[in-house]
N, C-alpha and C. Protein backbone atom coordinates (compact mmCIF):
# COMPACT_ATOMS: atom_id res chain seq x y z
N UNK A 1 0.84 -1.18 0.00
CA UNK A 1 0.00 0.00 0.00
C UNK A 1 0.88 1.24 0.00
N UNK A 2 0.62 2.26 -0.96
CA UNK A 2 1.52 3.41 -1.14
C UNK A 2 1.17 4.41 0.20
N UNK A 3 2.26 4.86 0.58
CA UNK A 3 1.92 5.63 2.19
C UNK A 3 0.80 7.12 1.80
N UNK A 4 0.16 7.51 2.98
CA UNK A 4 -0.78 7.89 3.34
C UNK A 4 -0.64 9.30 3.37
N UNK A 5 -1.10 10.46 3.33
CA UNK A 5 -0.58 11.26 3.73
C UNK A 5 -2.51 11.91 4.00
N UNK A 6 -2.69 12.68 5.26
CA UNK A 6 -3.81 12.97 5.66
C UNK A 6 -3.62 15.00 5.90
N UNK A 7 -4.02 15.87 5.13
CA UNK A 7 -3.90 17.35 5.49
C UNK A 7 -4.87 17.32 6.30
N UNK A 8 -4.60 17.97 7.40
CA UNK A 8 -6.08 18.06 8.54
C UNK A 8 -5.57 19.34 8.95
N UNK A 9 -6.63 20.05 9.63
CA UNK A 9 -6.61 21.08 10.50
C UNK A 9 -5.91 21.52 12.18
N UNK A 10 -4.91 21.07 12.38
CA UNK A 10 -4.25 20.66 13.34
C UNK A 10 -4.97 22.12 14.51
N UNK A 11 -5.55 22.55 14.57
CA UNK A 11 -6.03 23.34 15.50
C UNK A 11 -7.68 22.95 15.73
N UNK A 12 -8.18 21.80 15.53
CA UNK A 12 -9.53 21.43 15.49
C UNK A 12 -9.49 20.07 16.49
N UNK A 13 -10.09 20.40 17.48
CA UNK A 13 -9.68 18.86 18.35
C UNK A 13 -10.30 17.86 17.53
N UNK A 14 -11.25 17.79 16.88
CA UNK A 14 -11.95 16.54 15.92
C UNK A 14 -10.72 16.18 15.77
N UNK A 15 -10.08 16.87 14.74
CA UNK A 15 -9.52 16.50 13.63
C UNK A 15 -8.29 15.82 14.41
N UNK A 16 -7.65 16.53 15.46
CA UNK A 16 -6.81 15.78 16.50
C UNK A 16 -7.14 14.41 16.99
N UNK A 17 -8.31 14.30 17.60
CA UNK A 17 -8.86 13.15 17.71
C UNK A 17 -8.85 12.10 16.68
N UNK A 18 -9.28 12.45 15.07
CA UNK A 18 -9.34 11.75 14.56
C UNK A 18 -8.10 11.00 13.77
N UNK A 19 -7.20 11.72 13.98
CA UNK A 19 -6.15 11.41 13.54
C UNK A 19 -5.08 10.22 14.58
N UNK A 20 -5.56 10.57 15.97
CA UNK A 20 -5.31 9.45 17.16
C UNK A 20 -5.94 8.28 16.85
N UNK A 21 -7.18 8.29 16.38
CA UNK A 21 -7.70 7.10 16.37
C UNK A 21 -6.99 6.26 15.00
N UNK A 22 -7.20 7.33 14.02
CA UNK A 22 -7.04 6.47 12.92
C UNK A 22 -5.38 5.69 13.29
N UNK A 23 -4.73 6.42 13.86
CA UNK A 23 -2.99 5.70 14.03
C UNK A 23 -2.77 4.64 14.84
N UNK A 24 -3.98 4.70 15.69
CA UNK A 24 -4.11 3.29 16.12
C UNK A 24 -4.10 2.19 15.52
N UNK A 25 -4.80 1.96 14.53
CA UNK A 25 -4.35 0.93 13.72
C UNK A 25 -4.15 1.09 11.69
N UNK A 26 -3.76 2.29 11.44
CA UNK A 26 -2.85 2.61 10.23
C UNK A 26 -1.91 3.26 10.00
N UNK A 27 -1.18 3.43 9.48
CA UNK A 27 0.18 4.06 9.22
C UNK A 27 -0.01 5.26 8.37
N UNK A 28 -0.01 6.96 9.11
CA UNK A 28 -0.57 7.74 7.97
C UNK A 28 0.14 8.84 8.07
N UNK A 29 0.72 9.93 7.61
CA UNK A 29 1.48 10.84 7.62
C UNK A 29 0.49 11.93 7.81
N UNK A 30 0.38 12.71 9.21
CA UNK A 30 -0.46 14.03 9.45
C UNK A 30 0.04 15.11 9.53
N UNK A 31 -0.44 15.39 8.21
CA UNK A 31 -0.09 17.03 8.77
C UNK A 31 -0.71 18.08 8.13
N UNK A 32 -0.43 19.23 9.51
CA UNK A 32 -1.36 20.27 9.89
C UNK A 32 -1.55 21.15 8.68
N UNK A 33 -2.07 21.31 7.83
CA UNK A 33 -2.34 22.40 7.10
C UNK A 33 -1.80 23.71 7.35
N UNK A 34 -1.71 23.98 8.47
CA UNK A 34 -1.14 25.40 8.66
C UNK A 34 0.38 25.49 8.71
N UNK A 35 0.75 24.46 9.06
CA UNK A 35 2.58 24.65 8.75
C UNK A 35 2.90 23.81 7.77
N UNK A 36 1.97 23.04 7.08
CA UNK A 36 2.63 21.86 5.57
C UNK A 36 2.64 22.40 4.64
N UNK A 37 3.93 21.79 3.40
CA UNK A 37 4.13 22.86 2.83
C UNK A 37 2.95 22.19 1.33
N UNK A 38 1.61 22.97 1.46
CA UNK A 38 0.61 22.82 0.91
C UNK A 38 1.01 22.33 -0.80
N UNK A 39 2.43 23.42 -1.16
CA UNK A 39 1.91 23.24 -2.84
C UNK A 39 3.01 22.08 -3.33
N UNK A 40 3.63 21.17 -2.56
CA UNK A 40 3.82 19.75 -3.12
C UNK A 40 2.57 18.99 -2.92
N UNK A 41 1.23 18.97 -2.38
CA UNK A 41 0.27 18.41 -3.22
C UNK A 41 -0.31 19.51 -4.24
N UNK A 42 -0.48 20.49 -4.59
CA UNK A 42 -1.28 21.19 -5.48
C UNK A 42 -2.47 22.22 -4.91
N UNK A 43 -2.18 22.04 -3.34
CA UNK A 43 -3.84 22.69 -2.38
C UNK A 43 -3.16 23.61 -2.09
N UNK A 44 -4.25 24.64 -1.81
CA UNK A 44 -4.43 25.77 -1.13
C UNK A 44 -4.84 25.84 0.64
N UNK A 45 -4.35 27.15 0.67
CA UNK A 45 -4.68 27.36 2.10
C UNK A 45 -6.20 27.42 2.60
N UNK A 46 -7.43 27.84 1.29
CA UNK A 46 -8.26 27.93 1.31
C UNK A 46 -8.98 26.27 0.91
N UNK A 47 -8.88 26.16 0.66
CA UNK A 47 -9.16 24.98 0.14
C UNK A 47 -8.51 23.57 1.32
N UNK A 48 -7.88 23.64 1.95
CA UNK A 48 -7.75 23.08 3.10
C UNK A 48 -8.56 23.32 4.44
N UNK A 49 -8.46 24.64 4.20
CA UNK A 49 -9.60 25.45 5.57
C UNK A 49 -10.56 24.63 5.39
N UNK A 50 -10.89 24.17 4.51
CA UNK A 50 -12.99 23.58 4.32
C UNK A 50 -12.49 22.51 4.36
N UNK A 51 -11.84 21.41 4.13
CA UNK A 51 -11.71 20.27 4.26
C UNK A 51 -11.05 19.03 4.33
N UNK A 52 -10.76 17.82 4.71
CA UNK A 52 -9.90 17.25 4.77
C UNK A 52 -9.25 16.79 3.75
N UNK A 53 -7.98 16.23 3.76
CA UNK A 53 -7.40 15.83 1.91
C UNK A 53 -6.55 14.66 2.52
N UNK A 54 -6.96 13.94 1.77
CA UNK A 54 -5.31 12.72 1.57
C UNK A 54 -5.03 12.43 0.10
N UNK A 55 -3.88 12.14 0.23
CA UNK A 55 -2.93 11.23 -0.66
C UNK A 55 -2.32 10.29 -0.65
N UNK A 56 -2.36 9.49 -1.63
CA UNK A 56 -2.00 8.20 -1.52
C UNK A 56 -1.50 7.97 -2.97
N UNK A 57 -0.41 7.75 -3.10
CA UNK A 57 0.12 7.28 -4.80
C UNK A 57 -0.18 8.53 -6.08
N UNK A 58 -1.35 7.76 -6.32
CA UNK A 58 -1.82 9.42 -7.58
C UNK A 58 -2.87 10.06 -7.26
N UNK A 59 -3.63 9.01 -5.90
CA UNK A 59 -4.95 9.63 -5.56
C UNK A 59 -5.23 10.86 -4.77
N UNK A 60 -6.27 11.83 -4.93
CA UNK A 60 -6.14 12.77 -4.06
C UNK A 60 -7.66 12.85 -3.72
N UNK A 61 -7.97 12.89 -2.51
CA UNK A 61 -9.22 12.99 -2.09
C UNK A 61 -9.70 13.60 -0.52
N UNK A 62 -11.03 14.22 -0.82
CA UNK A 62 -11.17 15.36 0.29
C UNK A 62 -12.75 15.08 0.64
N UNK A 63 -12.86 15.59 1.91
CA UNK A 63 -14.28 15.29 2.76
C UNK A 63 -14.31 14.28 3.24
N UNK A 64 -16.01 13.95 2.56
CA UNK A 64 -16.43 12.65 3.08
C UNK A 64 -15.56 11.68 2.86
N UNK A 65 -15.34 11.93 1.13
CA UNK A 65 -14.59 10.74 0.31
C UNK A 65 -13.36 10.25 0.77
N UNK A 66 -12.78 11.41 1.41
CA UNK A 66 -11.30 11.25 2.39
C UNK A 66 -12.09 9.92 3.56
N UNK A 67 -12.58 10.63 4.22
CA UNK A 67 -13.09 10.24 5.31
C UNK A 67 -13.51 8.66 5.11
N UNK A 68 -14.04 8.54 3.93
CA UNK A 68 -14.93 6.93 3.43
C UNK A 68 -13.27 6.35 3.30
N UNK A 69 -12.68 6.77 2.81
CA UNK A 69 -11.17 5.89 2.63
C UNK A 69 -10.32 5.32 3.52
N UNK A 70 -10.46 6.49 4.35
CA UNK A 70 -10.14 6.21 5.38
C UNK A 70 -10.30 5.19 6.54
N UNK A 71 -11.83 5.32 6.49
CA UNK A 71 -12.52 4.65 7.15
C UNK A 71 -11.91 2.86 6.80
N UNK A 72 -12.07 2.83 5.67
CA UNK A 72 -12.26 1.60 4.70
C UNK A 72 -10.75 1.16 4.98
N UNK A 73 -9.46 1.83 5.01
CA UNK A 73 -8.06 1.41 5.49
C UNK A 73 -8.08 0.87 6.59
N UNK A 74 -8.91 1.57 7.29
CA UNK A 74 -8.59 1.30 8.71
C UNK A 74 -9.33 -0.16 9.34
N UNK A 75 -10.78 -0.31 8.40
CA UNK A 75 -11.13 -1.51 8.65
C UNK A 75 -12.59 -1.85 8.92
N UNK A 76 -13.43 -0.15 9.22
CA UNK A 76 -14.65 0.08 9.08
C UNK A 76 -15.21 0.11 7.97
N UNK A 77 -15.24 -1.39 7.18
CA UNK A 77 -15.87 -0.94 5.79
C UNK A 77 -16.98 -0.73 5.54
N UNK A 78 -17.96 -1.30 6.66
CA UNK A 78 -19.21 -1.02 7.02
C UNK A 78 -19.34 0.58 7.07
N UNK A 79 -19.36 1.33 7.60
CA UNK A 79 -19.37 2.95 7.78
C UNK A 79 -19.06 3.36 6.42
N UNK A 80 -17.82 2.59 6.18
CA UNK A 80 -16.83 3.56 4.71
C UNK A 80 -18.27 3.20 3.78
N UNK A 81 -18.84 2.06 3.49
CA UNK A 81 -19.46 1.57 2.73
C UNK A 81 -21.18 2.66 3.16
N UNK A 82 -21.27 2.56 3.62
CA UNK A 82 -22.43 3.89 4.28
C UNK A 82 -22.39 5.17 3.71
N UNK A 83 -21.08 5.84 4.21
CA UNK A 83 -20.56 7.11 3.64
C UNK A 83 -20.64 7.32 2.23
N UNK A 84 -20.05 6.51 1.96
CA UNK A 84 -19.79 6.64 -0.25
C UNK A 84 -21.49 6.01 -0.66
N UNK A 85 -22.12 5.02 -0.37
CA UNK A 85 -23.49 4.71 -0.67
C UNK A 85 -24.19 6.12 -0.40
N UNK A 86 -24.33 6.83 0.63
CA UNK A 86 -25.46 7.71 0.99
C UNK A 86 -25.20 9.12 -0.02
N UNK A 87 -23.77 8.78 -1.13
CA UNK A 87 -23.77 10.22 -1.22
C UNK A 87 -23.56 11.65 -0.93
N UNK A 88 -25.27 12.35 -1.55
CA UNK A 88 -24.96 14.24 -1.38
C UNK A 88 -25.39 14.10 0.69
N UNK A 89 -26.56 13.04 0.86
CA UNK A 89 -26.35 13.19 2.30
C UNK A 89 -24.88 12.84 3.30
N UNK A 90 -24.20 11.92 2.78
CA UNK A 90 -22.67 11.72 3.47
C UNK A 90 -21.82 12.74 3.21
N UNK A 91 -21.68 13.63 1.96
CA UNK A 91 -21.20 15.22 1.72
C UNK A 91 -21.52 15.90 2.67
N UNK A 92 -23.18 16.44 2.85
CA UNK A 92 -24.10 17.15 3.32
C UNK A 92 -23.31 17.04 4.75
N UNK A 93 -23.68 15.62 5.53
CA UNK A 93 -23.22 15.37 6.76
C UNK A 93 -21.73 16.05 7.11
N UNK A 94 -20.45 15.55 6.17
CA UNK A 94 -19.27 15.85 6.36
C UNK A 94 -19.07 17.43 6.71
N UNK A 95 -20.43 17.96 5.51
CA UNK A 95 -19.83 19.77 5.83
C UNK A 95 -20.32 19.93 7.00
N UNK A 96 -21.35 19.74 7.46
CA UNK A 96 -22.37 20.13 8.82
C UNK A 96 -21.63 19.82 10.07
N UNK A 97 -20.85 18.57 9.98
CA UNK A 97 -19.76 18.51 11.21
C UNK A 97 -18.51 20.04 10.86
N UNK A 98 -18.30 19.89 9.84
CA UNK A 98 -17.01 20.79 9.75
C UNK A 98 -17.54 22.20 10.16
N UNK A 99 -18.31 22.52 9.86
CA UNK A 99 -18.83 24.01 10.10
C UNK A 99 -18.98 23.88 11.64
N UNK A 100 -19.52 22.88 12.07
CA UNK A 100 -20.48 23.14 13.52
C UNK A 100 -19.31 22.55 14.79
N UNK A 101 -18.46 22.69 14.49
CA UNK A 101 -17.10 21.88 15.48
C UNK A 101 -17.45 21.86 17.03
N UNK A 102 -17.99 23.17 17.22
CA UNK A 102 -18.14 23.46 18.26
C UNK A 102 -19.16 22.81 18.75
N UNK A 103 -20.36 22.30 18.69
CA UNK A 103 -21.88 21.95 18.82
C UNK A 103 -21.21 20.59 19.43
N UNK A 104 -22.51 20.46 20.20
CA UNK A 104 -22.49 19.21 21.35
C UNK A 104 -22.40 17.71 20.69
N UNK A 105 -23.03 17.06 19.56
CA UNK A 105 -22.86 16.19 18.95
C UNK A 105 -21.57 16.02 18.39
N UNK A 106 -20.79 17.33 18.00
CA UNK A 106 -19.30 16.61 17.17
C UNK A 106 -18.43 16.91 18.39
N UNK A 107 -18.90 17.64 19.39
CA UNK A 107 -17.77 17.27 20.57
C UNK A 107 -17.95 16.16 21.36
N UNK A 108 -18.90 15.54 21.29
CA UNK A 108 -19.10 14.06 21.66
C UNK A 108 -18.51 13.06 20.89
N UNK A 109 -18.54 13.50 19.78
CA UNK A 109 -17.66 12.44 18.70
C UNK A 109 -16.21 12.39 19.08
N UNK A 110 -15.89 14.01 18.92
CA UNK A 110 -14.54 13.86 19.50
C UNK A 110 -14.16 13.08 20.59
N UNK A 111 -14.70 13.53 21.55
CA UNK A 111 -14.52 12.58 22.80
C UNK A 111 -14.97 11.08 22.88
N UNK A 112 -15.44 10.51 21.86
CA UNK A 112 -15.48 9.36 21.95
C UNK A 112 -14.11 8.46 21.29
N UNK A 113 -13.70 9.32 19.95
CA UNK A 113 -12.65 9.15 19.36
C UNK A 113 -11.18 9.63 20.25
N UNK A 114 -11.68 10.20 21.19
CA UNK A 114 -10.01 10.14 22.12
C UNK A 114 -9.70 9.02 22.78
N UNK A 115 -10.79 8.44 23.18
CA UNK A 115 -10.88 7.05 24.39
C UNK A 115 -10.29 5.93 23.79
């Protein structure tokens, strides 16, 4: 498997969280958007702000679709398989966490994903 590379928001506890969990059991290179040096993949600073990105070999993928891949490496193919099936609602969902970080449901997530 060609190594991983995950741009996240390193000032977003989600995204902190989620990046703990996922290393639990995959091997993924994180890093923070705000100090990576963005244009050896081709992204922007803006374009990171809104959402997550990985790379892997030639692939490049962001949001949910990140997120469904992710998922699916790690071993939840059930979920991953959810996410990419449901679509503009698994999009829909991905932005509504990202915008709402703060709100009681994705800080519960977080905190479930630290444990």
């Amino acid at each position: 498997m060609s190594e991983i590379s995950v741009i996240f928001d390193g000032k977003c506890e989600l995204c902190n969280n989620s990046i703990y969990w996922l290393q639990k059991k995959i091997e993924i290179t994180a890093l923070d958007f705000h100090s990576a040096d963005l244009s050896q993949f081709g992204l922007s600073l803006e374009q990171c702000s809104r959402e997550v990105f990985i790379v892997t070999g030639t692939k490049q993928l962001s949001g949910a679709g990140a997120v469904a891949y992710l998922l699916k490496v790690r071993g939840n193919r059930v979920l991953s398989a959810l996410i990419t099936l449901s679509g503009p609602i698994g999009r829909s969902s991905y932005k509504w966490v990202a915008k709402n970080r703060n709100s009681v449901p994705v800080k519960l997530l977080s905190y479930l994903l630290k444990r």
